[in-house]
PDB file of N, CA and C in Angstrom:
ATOM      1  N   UNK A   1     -30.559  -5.136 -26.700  1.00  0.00           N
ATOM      2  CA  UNK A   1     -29.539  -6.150 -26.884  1.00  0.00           C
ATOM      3  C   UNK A   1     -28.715  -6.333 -25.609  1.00  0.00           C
ATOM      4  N   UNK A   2     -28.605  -5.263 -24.839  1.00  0.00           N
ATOM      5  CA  UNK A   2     -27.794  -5.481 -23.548  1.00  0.00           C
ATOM      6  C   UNK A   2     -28.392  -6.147 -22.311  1.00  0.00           C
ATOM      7  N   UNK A   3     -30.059  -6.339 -22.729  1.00  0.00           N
ATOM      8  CA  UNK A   3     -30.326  -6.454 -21.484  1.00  0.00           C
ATOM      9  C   UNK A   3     -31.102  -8.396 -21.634  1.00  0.00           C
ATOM     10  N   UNK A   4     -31.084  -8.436 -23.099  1.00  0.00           N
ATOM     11  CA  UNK A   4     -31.529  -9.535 -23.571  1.00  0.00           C
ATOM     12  C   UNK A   4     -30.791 -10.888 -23.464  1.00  0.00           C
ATOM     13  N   UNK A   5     -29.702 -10.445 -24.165  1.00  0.00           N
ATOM     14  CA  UNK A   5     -28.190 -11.059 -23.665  1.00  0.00           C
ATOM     15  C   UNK A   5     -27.968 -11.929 -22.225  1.00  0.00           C
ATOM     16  N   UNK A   6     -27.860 -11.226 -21.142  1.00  0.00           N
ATOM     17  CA  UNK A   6     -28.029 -11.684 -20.013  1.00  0.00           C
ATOM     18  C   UNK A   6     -29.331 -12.222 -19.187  1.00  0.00           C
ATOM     19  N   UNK A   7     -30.292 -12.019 -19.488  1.00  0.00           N
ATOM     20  CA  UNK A   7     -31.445 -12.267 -19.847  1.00  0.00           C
ATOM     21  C   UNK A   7     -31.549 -13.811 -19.884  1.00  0.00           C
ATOM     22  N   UNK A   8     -30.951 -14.056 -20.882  1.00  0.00           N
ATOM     23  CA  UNK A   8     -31.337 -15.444 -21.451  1.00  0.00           C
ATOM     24  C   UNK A   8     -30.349 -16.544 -20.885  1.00  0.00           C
ATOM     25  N   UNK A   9     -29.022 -15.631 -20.828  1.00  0.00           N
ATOM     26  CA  UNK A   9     -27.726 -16.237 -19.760  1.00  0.00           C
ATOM     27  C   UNK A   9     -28.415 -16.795 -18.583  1.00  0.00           C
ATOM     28  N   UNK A  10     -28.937 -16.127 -17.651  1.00  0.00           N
ATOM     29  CA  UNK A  10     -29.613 -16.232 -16.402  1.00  0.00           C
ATOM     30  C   UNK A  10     -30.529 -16.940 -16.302  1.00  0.00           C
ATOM     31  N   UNK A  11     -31.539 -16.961 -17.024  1.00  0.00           N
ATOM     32  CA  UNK A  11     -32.719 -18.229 -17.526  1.00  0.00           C
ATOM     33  C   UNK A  11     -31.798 -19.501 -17.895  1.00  0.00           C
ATOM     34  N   UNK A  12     -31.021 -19.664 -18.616  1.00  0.00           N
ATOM     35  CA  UNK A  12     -30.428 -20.971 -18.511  1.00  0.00           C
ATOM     36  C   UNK A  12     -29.379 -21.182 -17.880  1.00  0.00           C
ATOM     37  N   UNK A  13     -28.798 -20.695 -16.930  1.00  0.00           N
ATOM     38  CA  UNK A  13     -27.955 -21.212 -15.970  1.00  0.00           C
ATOM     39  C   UNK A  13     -28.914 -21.314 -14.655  1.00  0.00           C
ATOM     40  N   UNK A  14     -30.319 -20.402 -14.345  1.00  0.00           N
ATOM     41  CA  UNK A  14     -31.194 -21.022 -13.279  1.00  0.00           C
ATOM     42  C   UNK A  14     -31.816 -22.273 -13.682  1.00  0.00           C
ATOM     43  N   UNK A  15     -31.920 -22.341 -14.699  1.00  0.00           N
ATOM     44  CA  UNK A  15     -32.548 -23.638 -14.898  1.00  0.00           C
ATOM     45  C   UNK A  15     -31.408 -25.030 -15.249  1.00  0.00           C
ATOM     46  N   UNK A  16     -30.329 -24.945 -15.338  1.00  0.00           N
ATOM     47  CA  UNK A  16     -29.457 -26.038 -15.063  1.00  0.00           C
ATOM     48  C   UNK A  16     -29.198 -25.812 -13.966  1.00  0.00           C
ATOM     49  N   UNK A  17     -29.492 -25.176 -12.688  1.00  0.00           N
ATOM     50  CA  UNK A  17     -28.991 -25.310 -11.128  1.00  0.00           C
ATOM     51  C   UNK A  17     -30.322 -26.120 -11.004  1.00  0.00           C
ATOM     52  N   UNK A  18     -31.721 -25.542 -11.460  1.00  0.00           N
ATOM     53  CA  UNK A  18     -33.045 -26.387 -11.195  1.00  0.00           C
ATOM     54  C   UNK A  18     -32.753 -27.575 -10.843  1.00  0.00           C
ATOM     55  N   UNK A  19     -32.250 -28.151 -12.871  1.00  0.00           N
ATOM     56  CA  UNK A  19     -32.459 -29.568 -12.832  1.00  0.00           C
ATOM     57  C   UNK A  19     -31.632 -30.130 -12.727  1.00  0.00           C
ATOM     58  N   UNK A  20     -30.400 -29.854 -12.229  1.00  0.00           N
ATOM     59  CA  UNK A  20     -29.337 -30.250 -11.295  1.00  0.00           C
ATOM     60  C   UNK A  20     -30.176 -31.153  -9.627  1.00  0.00           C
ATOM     61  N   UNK A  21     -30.422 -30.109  -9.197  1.00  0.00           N
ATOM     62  CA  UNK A  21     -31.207 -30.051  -7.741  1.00  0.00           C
ATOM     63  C   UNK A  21     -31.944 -30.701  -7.737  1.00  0.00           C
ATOM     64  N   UNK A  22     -32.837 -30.918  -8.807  1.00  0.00           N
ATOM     65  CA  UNK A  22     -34.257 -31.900  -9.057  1.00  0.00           C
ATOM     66  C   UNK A  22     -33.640 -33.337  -8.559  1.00  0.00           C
ATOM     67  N   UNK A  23     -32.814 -33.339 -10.340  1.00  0.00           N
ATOM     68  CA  UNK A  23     -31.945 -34.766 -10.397  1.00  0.00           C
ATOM     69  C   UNK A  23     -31.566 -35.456  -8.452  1.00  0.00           C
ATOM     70  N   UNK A  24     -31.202 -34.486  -8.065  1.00  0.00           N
ATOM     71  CA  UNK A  24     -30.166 -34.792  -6.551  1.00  0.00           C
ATOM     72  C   UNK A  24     -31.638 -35.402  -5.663  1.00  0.00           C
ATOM     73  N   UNK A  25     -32.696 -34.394  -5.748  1.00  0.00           N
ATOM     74  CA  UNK A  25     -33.854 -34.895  -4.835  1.00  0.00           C
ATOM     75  C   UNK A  25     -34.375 -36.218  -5.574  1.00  0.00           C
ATOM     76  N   UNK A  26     -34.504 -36.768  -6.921  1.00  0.00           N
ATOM     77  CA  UNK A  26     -34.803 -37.630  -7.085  1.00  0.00           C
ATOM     78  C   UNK A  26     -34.058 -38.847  -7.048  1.00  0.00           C
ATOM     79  N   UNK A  27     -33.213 -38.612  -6.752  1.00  0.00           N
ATOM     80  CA  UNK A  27     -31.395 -39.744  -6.484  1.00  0.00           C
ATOM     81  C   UNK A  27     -31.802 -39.733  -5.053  1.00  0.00           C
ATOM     82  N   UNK A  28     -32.073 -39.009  -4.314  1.00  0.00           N
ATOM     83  CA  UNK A  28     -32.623 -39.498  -2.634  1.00  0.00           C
ATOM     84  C   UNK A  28     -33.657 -40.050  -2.437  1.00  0.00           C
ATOM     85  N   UNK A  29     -34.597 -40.067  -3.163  1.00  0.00           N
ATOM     86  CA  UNK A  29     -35.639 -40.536  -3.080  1.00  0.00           C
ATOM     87  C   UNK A  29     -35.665 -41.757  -3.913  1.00  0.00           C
ATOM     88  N   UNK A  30     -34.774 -42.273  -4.970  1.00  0.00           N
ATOM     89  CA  UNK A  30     -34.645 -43.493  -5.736  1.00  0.00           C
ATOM     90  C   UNK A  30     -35.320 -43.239  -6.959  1.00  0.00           C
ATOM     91  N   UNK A  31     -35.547 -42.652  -7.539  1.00  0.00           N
ATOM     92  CA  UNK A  31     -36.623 -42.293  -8.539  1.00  0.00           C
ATOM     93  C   UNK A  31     -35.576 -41.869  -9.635  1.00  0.00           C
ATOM     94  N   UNK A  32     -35.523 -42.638 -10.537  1.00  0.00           N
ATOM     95  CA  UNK A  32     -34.665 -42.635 -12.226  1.00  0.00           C
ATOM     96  C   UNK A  32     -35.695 -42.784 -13.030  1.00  0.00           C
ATOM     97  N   UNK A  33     -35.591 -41.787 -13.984  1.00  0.00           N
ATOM     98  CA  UNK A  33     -35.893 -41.303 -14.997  1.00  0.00           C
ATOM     99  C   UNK A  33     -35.437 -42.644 -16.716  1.00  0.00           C
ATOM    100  N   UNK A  34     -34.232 -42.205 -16.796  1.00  0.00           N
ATOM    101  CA  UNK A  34     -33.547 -42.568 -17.007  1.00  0.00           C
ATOM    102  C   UNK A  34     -32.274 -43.118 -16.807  1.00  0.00           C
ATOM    103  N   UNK A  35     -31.539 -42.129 -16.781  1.00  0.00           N
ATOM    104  CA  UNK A  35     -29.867 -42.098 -15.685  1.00  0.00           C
ATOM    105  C   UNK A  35     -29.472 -40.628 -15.322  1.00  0.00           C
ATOM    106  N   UNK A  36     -28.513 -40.504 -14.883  1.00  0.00           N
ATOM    107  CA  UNK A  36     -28.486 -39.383 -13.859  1.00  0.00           C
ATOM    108  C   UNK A  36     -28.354 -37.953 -14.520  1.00  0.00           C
ATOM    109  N   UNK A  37     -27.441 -38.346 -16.126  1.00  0.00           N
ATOM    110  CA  UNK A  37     -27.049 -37.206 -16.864  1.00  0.00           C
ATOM    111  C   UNK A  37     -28.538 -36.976 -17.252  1.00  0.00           C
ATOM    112  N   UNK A  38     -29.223 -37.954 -18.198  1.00  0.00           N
ATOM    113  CA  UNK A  38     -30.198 -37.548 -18.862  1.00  0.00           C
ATOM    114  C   UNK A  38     -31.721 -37.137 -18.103  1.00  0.00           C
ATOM    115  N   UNK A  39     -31.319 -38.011 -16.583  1.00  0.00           N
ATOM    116  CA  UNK A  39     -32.943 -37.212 -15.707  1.00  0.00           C
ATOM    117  C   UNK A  39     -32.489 -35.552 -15.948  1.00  0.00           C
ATOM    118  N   UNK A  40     -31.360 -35.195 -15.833  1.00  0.00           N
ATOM    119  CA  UNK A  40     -30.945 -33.676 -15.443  1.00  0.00           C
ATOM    120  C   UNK A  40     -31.973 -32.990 -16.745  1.00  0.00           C
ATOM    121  N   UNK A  41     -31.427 -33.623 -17.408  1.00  0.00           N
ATOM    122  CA  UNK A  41     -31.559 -32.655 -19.499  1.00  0.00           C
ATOM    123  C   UNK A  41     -33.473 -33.064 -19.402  1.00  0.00           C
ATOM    124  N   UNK A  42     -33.761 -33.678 -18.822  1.00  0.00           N
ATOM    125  CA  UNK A  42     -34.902 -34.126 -18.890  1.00  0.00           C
ATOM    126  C   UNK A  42     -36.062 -33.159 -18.419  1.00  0.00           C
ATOM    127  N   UNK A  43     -35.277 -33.115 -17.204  1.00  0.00           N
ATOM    128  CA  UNK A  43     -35.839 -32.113 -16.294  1.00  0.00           C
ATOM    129  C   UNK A  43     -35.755 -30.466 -16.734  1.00  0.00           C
ATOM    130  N   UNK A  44     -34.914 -30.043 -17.255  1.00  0.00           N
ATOM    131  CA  UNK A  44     -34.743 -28.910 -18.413  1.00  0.00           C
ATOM    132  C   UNK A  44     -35.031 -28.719 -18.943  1.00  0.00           C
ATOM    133  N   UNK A  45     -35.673 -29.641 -19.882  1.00  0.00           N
ATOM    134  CA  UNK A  45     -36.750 -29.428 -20.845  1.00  0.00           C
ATOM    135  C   UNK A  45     -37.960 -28.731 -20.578  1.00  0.00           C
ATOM    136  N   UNK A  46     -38.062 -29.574 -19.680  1.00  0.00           N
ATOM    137  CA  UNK A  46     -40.065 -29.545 -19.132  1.00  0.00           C
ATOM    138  C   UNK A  46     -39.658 -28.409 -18.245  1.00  0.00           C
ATOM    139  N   UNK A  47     -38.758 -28.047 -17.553  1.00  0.00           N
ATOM    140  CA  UNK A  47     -38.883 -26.700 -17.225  1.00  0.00           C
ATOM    141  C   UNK A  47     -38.878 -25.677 -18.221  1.00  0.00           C
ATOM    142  N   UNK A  48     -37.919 -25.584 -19.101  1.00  0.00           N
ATOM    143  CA  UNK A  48     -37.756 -24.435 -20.142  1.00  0.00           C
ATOM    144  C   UNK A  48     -39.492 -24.362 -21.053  1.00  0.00           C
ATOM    145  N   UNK A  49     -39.995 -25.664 -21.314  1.00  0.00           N
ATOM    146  CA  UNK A  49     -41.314 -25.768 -21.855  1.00  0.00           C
ATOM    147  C   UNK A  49     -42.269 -25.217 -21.407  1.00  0.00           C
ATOM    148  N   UNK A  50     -42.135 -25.084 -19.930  1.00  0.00           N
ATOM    149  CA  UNK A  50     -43.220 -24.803 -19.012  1.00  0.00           C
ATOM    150  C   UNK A  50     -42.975 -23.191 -18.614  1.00  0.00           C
ATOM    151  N   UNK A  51     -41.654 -22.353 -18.788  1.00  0.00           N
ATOM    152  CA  UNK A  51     -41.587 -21.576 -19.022  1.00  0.00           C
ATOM    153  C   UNK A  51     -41.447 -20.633 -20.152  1.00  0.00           C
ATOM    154  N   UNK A  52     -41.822 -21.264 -21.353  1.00  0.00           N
ATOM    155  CA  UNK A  52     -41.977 -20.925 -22.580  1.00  0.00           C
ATOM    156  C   UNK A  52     -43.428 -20.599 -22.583  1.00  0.00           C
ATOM    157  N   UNK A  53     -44.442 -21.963 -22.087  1.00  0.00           N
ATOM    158  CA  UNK A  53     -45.548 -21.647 -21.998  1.00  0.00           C
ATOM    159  C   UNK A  53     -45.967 -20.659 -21.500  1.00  0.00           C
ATOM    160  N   UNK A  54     -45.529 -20.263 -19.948  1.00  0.00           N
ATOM    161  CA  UNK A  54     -45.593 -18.988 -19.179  1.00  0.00           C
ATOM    162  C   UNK A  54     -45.551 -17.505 -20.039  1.00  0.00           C
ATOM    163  N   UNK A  55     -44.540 -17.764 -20.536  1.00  0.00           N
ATOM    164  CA  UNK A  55     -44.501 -16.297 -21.187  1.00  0.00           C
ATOM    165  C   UNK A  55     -45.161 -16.428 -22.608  1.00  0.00           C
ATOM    166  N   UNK A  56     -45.656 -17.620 -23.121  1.00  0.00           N
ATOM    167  CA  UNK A  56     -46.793 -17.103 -24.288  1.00  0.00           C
ATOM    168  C   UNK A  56     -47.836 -17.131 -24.082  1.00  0.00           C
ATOM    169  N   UNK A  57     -48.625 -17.444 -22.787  1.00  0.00           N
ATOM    170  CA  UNK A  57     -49.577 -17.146 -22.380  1.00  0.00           C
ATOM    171  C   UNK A  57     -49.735 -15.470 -22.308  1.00  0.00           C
ATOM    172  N   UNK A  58     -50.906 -15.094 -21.786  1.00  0.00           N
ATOM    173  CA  UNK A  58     -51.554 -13.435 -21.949  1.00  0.00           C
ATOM    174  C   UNK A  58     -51.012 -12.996 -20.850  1.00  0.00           C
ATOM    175  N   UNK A  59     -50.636 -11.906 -20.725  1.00  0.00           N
ATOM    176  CA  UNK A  59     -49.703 -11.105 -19.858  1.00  0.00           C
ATOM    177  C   UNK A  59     -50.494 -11.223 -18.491  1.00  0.00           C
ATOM    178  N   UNK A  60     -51.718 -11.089 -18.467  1.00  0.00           N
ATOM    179  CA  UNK A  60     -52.443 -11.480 -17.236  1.00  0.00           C
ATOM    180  C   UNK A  60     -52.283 -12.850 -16.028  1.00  0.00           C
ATOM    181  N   UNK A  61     -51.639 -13.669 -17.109  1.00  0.00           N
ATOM    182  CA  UNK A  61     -51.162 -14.939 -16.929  1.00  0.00           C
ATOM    183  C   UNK A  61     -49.534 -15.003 -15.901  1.00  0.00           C
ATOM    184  N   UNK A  62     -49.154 -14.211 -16.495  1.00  0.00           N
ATOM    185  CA  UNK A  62     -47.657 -13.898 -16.391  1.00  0.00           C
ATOM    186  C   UNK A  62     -46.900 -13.211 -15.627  1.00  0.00           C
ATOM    187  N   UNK A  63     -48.197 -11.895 -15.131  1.00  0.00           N
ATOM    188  CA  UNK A  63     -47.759 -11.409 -13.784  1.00  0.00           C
ATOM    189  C   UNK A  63     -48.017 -11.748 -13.022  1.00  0.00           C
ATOM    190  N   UNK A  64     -49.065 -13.164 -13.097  1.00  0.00           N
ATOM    191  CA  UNK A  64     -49.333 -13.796 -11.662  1.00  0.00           C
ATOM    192  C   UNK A  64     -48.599 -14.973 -11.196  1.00  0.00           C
ATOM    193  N   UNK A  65     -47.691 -15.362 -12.121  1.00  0.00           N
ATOM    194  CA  UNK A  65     -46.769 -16.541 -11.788  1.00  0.00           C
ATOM    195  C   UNK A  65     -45.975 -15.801 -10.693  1.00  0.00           C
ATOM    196  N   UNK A  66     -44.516 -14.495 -10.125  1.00  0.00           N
ATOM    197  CA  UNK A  66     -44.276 -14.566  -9.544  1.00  0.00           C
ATOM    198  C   UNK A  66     -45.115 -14.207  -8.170  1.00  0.00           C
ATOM    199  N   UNK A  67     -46.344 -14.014  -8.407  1.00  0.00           N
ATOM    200  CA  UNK A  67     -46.862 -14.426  -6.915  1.00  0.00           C
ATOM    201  C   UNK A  67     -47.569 -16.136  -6.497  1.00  0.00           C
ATOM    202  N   UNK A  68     -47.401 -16.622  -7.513  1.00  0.00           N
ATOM    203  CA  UNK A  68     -47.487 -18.006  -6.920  1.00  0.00           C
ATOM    204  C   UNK A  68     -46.132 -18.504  -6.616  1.00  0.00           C
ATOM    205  N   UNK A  69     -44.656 -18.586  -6.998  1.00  0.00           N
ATOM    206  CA  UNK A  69     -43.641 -18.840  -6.873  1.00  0.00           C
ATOM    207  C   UNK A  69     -43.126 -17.799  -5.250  1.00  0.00           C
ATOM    208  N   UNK A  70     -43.656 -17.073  -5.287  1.00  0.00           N
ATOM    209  CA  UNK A  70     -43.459 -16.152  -4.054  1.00  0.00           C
ATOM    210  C   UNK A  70     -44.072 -17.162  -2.552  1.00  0.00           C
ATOM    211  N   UNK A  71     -45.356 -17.564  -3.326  1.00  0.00           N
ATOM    212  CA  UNK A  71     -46.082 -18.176  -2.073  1.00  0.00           C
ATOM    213  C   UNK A  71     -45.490 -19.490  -1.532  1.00  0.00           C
ATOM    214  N   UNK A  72     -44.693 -20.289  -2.804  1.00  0.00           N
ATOM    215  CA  UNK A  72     -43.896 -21.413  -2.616  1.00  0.00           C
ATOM    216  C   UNK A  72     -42.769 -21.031  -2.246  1.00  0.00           C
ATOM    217  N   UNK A  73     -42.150 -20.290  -2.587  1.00  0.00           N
ATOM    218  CA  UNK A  73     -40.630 -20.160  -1.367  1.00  0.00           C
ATOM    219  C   UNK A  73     -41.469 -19.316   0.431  1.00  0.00           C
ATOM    220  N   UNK A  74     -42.494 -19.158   0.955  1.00  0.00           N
ATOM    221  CA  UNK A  74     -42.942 -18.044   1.716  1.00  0.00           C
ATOM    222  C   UNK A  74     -42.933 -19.810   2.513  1.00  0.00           C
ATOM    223  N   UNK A  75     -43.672 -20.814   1.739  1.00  0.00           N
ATOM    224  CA  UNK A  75     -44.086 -22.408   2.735  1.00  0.00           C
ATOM    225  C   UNK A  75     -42.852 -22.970   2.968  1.00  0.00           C
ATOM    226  N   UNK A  76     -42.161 -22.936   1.911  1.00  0.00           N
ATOM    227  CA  UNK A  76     -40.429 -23.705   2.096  1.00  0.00           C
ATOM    228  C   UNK A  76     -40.022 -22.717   3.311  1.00  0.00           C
ATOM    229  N   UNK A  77     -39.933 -21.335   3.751  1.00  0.00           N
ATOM    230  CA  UNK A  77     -39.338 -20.837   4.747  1.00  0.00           C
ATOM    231  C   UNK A  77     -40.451 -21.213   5.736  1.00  0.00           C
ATOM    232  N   UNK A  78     -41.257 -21.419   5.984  1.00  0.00           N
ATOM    233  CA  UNK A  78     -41.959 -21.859   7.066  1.00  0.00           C
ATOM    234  C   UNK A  78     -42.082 -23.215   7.409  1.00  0.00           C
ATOM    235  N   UNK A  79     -41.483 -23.957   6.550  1.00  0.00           N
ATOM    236  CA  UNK A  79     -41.474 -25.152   7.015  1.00  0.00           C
ATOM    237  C   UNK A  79     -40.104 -25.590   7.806  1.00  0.00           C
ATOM    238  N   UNK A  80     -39.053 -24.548   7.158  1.00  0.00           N
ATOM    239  CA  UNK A  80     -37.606 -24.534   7.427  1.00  0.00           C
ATOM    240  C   UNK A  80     -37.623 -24.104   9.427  1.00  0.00           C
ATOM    241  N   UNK A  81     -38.274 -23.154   9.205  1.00  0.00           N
ATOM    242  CA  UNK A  81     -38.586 -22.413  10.265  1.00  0.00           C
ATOM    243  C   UNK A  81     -38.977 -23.480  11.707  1.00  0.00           C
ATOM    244  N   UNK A  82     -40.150 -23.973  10.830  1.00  0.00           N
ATOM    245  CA  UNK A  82     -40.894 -24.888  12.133  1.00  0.00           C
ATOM    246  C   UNK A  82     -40.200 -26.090  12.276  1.00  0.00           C
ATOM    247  N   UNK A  83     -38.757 -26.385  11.082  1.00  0.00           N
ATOM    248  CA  UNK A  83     -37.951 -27.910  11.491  1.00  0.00           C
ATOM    249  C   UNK A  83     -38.127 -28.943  11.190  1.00  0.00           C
ATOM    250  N   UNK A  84     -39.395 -28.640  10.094  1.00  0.00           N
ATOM    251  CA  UNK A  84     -39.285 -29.905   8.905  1.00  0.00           C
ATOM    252  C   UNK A  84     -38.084 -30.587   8.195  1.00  0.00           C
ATOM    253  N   UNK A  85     -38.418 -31.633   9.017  1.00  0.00           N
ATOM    254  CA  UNK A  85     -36.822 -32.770   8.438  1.00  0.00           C
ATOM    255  C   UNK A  85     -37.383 -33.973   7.402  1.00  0.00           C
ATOM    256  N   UNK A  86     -36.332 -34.345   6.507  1.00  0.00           N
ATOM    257  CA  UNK A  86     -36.935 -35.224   5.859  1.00  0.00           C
ATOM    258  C   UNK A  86     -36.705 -36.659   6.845  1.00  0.00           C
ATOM    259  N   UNK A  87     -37.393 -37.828   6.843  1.00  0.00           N
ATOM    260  CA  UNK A  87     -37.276 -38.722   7.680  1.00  0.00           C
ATOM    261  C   UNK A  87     -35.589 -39.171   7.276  1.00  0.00           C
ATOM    262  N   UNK A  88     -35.037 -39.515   6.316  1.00  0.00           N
ATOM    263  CA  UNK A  88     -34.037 -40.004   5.897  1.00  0.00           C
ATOM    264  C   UNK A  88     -32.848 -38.987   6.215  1.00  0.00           C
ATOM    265  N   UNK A  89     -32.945 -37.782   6.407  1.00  0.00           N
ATOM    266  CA  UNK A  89     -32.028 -37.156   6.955  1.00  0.00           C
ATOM    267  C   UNK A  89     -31.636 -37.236   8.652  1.00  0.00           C
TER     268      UNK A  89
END
């Protein structure tokens, strides 16, 4: 119970910073969903769904997600690195 608690705190406050952030990259890029509140909740969904899926998939499944998420922040620092700008910035 102590560890579940926060647990679940942390899963949904990373995932409203997500689709916060999403929302913001798709407001730069022009891309509405809907409108700005509901792209957010939108985007929350299909994340929380997609991490629901994750963990009812077979555990084999599940320890290999953080090494694909590992490999995607490893390209975001190498792209940071080498000075990838977006053109509009």
């Amino acid at each position: 119970m102590l560890f579940s608690f926060p647990n679940a705190l942390a899963c949904a406050l990373n995932t409203d910073g997500f689709s916060e952030v999403v929302r913001d990259l798709m407001r730069e890029f022009d891309v509405v969903i809907v409108d700005d509140l509901n792209d957010a909740r939108i985007v929350g969904v299909i994340t929380v769904t997609i991490l629901l899926l994750i963990s009812l998939a077979e555990m084999e499944w599940e320890s290999k997600t953080p090494i694909l998420f590992f490999i995607v922040l490893l390209v975001s620092f190498f792209q940071l690195l080498c000075g990838y700008n977006h053109p509009a910035i």
